[in-house]
N, C-alpha and C. Protein backbone atom coordinates (compact mmCIF):
# COMPACT_ATOMS: atom_id res chain seq x y z
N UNK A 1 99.81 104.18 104.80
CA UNK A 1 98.49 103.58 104.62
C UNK A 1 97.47 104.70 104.41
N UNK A 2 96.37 104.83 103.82
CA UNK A 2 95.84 105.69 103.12
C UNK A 2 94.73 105.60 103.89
N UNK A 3 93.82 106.69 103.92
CA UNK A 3 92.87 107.21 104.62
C UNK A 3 91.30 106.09 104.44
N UNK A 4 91.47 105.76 103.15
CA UNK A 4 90.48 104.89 102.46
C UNK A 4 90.66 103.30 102.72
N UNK A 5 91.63 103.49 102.68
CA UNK A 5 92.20 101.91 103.15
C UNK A 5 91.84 101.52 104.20
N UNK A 6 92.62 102.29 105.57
CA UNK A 6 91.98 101.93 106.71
C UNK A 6 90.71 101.89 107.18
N UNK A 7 89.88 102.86 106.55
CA UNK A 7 88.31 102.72 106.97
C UNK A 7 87.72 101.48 106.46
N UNK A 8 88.81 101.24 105.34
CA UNK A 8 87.74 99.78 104.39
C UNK A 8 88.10 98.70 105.87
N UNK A 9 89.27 98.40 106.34
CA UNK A 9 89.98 97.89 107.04
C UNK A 9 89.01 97.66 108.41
N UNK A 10 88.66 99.10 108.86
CA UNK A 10 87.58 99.09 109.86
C UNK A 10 86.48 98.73 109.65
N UNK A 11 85.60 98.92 108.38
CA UNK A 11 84.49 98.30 108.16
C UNK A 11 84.39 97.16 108.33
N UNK A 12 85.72 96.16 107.19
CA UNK A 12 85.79 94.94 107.28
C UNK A 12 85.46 93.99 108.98
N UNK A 13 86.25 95.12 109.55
CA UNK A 13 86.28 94.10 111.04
C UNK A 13 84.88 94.26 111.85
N UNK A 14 84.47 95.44 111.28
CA UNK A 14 82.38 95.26 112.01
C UNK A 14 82.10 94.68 111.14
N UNK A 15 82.39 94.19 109.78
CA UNK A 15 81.02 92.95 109.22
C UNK A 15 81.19 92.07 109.64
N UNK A 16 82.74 91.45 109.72
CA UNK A 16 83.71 90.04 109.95
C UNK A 16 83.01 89.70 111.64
N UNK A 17 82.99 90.88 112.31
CA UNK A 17 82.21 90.94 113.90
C UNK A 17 81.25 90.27 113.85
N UNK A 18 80.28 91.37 113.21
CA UNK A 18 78.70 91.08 113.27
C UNK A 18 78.74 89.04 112.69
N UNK A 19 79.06 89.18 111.57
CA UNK A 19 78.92 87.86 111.02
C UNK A 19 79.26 86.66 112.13
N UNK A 20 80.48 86.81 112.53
CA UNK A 20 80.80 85.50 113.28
C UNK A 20 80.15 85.39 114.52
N UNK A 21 79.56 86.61 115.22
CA UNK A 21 78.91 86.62 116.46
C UNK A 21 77.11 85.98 115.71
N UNK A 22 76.88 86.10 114.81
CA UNK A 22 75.60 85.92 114.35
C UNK A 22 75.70 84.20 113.92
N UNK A 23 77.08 83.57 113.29
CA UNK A 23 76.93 82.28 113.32
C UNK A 23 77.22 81.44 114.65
N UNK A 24 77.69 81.90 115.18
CA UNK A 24 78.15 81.28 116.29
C UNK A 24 77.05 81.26 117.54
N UNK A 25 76.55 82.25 117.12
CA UNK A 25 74.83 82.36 118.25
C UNK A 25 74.15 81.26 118.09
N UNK A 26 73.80 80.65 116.42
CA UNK A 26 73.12 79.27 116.48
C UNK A 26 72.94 78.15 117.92
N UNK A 27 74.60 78.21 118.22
CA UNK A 27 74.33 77.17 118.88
C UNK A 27 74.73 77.40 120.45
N UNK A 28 74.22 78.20 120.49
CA UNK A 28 73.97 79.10 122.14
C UNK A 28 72.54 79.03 122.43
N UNK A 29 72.28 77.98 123.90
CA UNK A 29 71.33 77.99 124.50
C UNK A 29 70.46 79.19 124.50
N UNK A 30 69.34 79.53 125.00
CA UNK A 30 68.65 79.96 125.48
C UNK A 30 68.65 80.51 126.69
N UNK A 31 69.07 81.66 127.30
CA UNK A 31 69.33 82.00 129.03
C UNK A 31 68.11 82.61 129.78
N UNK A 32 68.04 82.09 130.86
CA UNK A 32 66.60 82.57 131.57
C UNK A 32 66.11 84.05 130.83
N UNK A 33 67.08 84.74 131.52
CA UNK A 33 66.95 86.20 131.59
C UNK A 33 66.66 86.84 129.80
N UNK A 34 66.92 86.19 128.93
CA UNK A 34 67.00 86.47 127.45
C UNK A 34 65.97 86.20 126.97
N UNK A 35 64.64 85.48 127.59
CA UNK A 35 63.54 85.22 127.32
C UNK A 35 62.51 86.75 127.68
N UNK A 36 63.09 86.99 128.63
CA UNK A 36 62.45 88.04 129.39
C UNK A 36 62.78 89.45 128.61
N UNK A 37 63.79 89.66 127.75
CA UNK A 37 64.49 91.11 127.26
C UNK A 37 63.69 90.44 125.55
N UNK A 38 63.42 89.30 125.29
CA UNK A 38 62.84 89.11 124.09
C UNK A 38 61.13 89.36 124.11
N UNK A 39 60.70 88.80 125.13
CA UNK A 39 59.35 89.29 125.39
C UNK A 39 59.13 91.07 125.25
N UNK A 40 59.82 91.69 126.21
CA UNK A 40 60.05 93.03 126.15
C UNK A 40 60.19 93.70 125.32
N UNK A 41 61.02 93.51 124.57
CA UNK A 41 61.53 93.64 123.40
C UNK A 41 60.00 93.70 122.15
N UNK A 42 59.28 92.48 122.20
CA UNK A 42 57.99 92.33 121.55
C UNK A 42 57.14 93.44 122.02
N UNK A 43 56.94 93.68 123.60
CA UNK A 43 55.89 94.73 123.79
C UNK A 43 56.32 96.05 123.59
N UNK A 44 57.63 96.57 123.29
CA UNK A 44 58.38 97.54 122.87
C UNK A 44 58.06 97.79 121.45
N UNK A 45 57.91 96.69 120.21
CA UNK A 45 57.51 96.82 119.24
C UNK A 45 56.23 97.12 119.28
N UNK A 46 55.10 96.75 119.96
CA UNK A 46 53.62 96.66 120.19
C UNK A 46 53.13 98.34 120.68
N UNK A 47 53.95 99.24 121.14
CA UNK A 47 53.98 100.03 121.81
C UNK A 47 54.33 101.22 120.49
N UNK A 48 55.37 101.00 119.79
CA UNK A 48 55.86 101.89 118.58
C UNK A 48 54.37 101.75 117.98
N UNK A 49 53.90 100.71 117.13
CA UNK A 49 53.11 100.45 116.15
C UNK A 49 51.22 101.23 117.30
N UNK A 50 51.36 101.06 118.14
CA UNK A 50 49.90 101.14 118.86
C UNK A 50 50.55 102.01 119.97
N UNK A 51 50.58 103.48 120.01
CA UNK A 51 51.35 104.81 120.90
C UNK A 51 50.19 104.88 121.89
N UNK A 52 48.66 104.22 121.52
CA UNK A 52 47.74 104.29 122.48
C UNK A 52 47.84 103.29 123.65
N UNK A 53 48.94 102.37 123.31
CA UNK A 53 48.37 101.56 124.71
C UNK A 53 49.87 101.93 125.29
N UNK A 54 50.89 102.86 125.21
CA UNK A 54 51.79 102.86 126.05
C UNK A 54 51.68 103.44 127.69
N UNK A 55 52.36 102.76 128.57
CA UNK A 55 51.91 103.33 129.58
C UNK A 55 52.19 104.26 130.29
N UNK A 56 51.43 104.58 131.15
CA UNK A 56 51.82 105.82 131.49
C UNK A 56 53.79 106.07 131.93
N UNK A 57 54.20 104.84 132.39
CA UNK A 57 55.60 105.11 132.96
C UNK A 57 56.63 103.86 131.82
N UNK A 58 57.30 104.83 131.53
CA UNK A 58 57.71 103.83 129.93
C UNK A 58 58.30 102.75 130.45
N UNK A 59 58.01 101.61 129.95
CA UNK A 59 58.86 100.02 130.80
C UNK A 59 58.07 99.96 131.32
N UNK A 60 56.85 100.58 132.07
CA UNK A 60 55.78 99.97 132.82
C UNK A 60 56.20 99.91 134.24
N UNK A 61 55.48 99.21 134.97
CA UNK A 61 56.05 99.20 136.39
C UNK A 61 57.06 98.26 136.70
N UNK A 62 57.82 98.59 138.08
CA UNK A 62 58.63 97.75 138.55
C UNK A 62 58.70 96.52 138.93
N UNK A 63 59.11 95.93 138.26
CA UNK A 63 58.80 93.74 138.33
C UNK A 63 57.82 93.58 137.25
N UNK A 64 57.23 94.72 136.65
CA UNK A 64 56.54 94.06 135.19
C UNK A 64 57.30 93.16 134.16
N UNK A 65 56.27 92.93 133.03
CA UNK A 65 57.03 92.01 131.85
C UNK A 65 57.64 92.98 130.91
N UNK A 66 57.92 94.30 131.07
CA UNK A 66 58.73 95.58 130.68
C UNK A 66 59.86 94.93 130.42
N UNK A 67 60.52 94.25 132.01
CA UNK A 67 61.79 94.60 132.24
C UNK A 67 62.09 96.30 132.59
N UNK A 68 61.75 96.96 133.24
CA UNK A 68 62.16 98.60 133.14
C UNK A 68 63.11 98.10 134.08
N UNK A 69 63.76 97.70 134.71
CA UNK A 69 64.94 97.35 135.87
C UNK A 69 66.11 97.89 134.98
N UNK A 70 65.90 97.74 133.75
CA UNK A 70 67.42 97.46 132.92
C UNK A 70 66.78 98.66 131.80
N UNK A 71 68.33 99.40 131.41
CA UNK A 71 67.64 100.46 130.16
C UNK A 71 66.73 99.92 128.68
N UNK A 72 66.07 100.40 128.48
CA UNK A 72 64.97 99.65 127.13
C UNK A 72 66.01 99.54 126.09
N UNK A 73 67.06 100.63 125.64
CA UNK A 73 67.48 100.57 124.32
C UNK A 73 67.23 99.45 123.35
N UNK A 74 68.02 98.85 124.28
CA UNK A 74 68.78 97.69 123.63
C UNK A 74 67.20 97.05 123.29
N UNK A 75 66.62 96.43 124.22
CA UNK A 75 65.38 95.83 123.98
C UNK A 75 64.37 96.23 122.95
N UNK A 76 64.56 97.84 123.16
CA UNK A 76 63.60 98.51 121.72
C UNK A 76 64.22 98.19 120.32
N UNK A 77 65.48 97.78 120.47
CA UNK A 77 65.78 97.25 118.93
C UNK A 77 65.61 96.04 118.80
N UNK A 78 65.95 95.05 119.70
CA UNK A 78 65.33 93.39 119.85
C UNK A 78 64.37 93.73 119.00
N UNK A 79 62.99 94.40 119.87
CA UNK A 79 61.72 94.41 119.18
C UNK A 79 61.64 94.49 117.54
N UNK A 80 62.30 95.65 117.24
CA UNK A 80 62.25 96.31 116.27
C UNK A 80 63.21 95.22 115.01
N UNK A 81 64.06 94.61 115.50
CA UNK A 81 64.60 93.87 114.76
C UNK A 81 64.15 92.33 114.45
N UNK A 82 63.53 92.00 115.63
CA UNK A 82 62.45 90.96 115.59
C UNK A 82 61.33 91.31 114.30
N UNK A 83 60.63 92.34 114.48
CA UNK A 83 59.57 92.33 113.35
C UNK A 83 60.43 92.81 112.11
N UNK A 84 61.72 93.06 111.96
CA UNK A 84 61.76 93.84 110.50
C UNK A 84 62.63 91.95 110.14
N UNK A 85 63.05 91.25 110.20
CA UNK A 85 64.17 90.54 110.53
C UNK A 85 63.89 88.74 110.59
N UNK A 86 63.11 88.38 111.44
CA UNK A 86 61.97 87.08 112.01
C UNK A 86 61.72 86.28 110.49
N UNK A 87 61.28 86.56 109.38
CA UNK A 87 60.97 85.91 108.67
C UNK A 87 62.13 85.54 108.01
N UNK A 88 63.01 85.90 108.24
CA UNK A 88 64.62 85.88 107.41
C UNK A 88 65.41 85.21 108.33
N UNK A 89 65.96 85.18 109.26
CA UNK A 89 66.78 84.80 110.43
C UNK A 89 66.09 83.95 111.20
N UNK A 90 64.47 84.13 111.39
CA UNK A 90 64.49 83.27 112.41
C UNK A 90 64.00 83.71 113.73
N UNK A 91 63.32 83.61 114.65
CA UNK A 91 63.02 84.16 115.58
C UNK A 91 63.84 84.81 116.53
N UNK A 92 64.41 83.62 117.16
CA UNK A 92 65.90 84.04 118.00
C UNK A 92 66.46 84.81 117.28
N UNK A 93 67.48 84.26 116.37
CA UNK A 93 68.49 85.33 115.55
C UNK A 93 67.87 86.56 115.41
N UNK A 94 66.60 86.89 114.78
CA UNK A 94 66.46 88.35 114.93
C UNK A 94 66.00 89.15 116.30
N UNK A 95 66.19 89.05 117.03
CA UNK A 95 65.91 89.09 118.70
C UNK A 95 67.51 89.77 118.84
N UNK A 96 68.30 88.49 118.73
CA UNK A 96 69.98 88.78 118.71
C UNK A 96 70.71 89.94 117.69
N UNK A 97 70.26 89.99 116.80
CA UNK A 97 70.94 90.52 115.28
C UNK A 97 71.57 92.02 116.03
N UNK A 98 70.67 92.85 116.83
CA UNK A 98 71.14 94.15 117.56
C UNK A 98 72.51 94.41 118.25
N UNK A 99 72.41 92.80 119.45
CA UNK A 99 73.42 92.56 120.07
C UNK A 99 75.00 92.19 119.24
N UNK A 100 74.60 91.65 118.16
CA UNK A 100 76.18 91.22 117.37
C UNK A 100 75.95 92.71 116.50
N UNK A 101 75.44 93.89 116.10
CA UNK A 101 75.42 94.73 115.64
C UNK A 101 76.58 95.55 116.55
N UNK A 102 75.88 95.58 117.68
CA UNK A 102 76.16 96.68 118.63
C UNK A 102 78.32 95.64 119.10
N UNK A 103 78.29 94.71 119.20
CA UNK A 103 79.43 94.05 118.84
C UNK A 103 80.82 94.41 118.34
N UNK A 104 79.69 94.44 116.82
CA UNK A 104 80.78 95.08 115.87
C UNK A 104 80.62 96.12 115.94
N UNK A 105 80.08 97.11 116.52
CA UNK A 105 80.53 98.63 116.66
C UNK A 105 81.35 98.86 117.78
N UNK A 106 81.58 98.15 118.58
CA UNK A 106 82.37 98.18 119.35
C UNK A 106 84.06 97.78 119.04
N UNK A 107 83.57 96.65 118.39
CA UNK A 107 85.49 96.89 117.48
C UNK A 107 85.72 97.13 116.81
N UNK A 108 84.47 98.10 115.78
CA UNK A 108 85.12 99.15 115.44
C UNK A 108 85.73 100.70 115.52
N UNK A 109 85.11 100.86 117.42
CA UNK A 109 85.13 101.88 117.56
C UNK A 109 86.62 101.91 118.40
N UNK A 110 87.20 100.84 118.59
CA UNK A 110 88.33 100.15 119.58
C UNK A 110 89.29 100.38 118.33
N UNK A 111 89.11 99.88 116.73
CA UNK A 111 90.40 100.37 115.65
C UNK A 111 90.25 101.39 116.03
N UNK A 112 89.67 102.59 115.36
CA UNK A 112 89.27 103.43 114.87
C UNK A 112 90.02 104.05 116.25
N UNK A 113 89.54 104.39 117.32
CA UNK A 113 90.03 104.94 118.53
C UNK A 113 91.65 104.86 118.42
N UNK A 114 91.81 103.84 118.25
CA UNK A 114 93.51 103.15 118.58
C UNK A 114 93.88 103.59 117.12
N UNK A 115 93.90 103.43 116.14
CA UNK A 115 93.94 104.12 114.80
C UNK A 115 94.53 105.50 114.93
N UNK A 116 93.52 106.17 115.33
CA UNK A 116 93.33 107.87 115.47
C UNK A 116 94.65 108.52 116.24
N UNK A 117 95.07 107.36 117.66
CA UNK A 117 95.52 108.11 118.74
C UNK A 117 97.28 107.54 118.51
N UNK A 118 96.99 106.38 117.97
CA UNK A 118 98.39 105.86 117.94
C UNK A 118 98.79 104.98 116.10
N UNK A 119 98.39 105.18 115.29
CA UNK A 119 98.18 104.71 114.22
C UNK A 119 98.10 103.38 113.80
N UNK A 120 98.43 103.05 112.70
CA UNK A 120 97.29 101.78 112.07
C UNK A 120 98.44 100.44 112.48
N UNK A 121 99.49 100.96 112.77
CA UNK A 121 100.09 99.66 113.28
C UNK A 121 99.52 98.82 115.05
N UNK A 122 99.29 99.91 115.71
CA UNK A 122 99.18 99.69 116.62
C UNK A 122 97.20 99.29 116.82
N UNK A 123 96.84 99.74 115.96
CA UNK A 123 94.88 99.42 115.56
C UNK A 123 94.98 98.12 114.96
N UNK A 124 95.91 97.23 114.05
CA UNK A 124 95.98 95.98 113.58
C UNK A 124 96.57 95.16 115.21
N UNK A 125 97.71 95.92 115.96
CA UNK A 125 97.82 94.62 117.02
C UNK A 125 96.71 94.58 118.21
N UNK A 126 96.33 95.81 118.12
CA UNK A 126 94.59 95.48 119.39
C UNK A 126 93.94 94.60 118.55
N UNK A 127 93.43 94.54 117.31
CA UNK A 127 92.30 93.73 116.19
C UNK A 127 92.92 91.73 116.28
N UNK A 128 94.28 92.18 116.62
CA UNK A 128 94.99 90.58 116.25
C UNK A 128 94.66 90.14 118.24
N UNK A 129 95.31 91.22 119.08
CA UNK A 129 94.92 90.20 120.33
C UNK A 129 93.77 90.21 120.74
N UNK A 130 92.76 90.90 119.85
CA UNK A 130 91.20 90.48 120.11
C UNK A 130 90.83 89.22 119.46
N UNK A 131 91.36 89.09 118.74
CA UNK A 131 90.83 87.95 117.89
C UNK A 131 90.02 88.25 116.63
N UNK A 132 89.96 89.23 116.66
CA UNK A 132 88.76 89.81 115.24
C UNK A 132 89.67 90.01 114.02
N UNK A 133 90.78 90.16 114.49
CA UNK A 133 91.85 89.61 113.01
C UNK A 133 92.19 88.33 113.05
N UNK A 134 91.70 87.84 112.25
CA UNK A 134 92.70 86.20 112.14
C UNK A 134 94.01 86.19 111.77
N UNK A 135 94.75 87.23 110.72
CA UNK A 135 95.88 86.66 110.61
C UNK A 135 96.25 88.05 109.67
N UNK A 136 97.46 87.79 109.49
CA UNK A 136 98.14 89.43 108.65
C UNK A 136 98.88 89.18 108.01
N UNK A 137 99.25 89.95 106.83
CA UNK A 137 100.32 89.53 105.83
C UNK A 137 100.37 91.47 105.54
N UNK A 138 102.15 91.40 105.44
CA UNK A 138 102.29 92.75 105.00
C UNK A 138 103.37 92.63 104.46
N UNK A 139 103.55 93.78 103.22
CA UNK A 139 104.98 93.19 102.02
C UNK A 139 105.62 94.92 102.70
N UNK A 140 104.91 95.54 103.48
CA UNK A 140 105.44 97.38 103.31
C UNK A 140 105.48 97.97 104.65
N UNK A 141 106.16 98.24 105.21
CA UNK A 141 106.49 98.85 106.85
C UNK A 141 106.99 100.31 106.66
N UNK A 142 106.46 100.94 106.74
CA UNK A 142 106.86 102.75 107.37
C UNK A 142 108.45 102.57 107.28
N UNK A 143 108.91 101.99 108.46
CA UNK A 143 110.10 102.26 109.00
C UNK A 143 110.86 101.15 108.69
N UNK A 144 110.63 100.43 107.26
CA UNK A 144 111.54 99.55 106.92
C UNK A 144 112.58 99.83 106.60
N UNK A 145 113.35 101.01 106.20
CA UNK A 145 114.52 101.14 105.34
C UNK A 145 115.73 100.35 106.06
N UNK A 146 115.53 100.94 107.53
CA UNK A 146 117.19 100.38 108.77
C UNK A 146 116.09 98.99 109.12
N UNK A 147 115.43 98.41 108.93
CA UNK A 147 115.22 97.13 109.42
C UNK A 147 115.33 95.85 108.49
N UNK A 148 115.48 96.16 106.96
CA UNK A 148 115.02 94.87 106.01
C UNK A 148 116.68 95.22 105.07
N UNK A 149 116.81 94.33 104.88
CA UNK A 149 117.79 93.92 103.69
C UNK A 149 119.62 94.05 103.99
N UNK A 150 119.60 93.88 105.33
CA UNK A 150 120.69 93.56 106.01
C UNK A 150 120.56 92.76 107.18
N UNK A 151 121.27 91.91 107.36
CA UNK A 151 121.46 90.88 108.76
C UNK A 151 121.55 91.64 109.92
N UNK A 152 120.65 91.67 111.17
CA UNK A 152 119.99 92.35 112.13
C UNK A 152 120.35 91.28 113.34
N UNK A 153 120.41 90.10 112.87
CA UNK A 153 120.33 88.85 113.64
C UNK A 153 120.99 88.54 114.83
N UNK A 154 121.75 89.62 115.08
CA UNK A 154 122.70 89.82 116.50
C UNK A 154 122.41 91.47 116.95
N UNK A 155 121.62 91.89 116.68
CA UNK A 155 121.45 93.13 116.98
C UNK A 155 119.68 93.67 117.43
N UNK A 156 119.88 94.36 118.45
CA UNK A 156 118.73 94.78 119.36
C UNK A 156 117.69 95.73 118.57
N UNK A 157 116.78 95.33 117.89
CA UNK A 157 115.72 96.19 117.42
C UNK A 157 115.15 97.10 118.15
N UNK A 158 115.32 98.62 118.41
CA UNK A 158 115.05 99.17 119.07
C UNK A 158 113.02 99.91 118.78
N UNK A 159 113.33 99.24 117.58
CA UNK A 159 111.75 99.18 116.68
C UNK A 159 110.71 98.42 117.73
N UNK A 160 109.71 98.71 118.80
CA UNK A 160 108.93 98.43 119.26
C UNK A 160 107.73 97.45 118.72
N UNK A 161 107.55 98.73 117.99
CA UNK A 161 106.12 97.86 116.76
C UNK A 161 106.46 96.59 115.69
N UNK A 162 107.88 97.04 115.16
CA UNK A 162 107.76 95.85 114.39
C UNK A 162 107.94 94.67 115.14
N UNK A 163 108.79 94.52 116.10
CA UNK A 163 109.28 93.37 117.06
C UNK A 163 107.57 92.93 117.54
N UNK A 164 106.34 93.60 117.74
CA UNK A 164 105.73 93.04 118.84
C UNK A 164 104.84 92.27 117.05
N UNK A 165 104.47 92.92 116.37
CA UNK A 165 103.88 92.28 115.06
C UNK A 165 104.71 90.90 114.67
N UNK A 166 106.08 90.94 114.80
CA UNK A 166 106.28 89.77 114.89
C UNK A 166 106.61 88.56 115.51
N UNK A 167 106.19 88.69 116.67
CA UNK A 167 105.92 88.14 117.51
C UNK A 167 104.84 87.38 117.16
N UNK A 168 103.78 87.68 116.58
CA UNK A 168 102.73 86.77 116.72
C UNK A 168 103.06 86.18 115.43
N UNK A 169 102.63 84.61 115.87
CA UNK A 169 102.15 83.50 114.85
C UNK A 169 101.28 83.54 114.00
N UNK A 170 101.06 84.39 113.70
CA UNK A 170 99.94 84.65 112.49
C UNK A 170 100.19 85.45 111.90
N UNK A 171 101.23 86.19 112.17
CA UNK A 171 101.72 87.58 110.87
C UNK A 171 103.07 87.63 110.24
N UNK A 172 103.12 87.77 109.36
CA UNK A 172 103.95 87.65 107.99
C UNK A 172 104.61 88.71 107.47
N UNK A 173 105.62 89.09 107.83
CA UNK A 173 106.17 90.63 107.20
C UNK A 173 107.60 90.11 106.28
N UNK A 174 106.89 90.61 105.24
CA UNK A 174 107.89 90.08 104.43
C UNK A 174 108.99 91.21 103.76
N UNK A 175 108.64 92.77 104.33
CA UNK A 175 109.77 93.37 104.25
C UNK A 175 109.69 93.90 102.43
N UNK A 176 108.99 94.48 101.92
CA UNK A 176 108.92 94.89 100.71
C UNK A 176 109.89 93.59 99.56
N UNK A 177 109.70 92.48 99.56
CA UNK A 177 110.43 91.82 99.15
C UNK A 177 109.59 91.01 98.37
N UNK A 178 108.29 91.40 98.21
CA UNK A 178 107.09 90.43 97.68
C UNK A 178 107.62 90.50 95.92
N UNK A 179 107.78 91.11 96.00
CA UNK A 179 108.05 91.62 94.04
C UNK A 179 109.61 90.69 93.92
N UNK A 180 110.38 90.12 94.97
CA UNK A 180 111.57 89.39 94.45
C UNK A 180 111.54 88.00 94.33
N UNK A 181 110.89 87.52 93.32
CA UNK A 181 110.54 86.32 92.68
C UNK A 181 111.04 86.26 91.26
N UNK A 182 111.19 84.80 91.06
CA UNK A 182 111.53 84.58 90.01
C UNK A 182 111.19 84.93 88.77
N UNK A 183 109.63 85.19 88.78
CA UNK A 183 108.65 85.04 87.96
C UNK A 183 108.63 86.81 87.96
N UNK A 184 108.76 87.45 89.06
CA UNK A 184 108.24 88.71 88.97
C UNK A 184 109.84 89.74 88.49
N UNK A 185 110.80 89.47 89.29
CA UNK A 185 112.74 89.70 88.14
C UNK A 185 112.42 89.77 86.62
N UNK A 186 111.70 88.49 86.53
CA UNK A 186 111.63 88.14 85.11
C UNK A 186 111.38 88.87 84.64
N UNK A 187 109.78 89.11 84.89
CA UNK A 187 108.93 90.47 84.21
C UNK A 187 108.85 91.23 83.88
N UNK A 188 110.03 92.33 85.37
CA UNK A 188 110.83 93.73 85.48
C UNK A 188 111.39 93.44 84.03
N UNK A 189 112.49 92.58 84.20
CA UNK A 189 113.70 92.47 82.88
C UNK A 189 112.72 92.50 82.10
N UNK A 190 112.23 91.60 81.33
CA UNK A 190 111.71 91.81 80.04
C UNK A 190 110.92 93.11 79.90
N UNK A 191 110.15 93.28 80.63
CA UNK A 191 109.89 94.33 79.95
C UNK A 191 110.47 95.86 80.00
N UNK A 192 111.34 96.25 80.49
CA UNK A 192 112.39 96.73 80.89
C UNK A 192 113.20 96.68 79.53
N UNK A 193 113.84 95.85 79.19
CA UNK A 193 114.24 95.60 77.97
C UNK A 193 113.66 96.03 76.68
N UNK A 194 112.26 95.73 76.50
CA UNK A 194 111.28 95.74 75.71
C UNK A 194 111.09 97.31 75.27
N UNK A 195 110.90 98.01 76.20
CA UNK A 195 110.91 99.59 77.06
C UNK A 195 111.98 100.06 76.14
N UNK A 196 113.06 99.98 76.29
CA UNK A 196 114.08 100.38 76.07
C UNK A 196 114.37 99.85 74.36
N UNK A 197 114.09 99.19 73.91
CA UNK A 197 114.17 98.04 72.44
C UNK A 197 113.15 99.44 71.59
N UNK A 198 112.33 99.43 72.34
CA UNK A 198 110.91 100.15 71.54
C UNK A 198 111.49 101.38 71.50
N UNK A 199 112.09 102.05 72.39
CA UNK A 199 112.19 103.47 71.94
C UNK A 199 113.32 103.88 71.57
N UNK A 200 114.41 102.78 71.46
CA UNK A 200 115.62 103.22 70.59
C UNK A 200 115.03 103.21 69.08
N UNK A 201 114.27 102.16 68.70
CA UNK A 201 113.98 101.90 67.61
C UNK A 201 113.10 102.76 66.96
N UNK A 202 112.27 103.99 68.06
CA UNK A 202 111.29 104.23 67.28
C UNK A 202 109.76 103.86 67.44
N UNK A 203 109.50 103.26 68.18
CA UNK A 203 108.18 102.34 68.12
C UNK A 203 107.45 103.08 69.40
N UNK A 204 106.19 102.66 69.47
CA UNK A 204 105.10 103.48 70.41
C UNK A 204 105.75 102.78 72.06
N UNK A 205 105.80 103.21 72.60
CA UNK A 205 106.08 102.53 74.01
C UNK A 205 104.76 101.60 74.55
N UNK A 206 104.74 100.59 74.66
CA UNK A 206 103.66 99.69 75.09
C UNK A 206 102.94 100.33 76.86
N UNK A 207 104.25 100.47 77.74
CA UNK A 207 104.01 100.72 79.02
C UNK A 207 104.44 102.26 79.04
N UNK A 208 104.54 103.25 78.37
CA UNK A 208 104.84 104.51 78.65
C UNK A 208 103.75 105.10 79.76
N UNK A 209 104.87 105.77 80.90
CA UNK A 209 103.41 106.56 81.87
C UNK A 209 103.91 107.97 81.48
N UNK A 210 102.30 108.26 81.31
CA UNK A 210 102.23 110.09 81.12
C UNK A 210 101.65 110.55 82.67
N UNK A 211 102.64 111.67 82.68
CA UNK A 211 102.52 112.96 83.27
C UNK A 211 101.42 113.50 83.41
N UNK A 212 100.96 113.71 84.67
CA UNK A 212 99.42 114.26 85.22
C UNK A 212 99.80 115.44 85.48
N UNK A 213 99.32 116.52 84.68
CA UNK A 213 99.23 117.90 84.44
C UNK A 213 98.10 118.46 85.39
């Protein structure tokens, strides 16, 4: 698996994050305490834009409408995402948009980690028992050669990874076997044939590959 691939792979799963945590917020109440980090959040924006009225102790005092009990971060982007965000999303939703941000950086930092330390087989089965993969299809395995195209069916896979990938109900390993179709035999042959027709005869090769010098 290629260096480019997997990062697309990782991206995919912080948008796929962010997105489903952002539709699924719709229909999530309102919680005491979330009124209070959204207010905050507003005087956090009020505070960037007007540096004169900040107070002397940042968050303000203890039991204020700050919130300083709890670190601002998070709240300084509420704010900040509230005013850039509010006319597009919505009040709430842009209040939230930080929290499903910060979300998906978190599973992507969970591939990516697991990726790095143990490779991309083992970064797709953390993504599948999180739930942030829905489902997998793979035609190509590393270590397929001793596992595919002989009867195994009484015999102990000492293959860890592939046994636990298939295990789950949602993934599909089909063992480099995607190309053995009717339609796709066909194809090989003919043009294969064709290949071979053309350059006994003389003729330009339709599919000739040149040599990268």
């Amino acid at each position: 698996m290629s260096t480019r691939i997997t990062r697309l792979v990782g991206c995919a799963l912080v948008v796929l994050t962010i997105v489903v945590v952002m539709v699924n917020q719709r229909d999530v109440g309102i919680a005491r305490d979330e009124t209070v980090y959204m207010g905050a959040g507003a005087r956090y924006w009020h505070w960037f834009m007007h540096p004169a009225a900040i107070e002397p102790t940042w968050g303000g005092p203890l039991g204020g409408g700050n919130n300083p009990e709890h670190p601002p971060f998070v709240k300084e982007l509420e704010g900040i995402s509230h005013a850039a965000f509010s006319g597009v999303l919505g009040e709430v939703a842009a209040y939230r948009l930080p929290s499903a941000v910060l979300h998906g950086a978190c599973v992507g930092l969970v591939f990516w980690m697991t990726l790095s330390l143990w490779g991309f087989a083992e970064a797709v089965i953390a993504a599948l028992k999180s739930g942030q993969l829905g489902a997998l299809g793979i035609d190509v395995y590393e270590q397929e050669t001793e596992l595919f195209f002989q009867d195994l069916s009484s015999t102990i896979i000492p293959d860890d990874l592939i046994q636990r990938l298939v295990s789950f109900p949602n993934v599909i390993v089909t063992g480099h076997q995607a190309f053995f179709t009717r339609e796709a035999i066909g194809t090989i042959c003919a043009t294969t044939i064709s290949s071979i027709s053309a350059y006994a005869e003389g003729r330009p090769l339709e599919h000739e590959v040149h040599a990268v010098v």
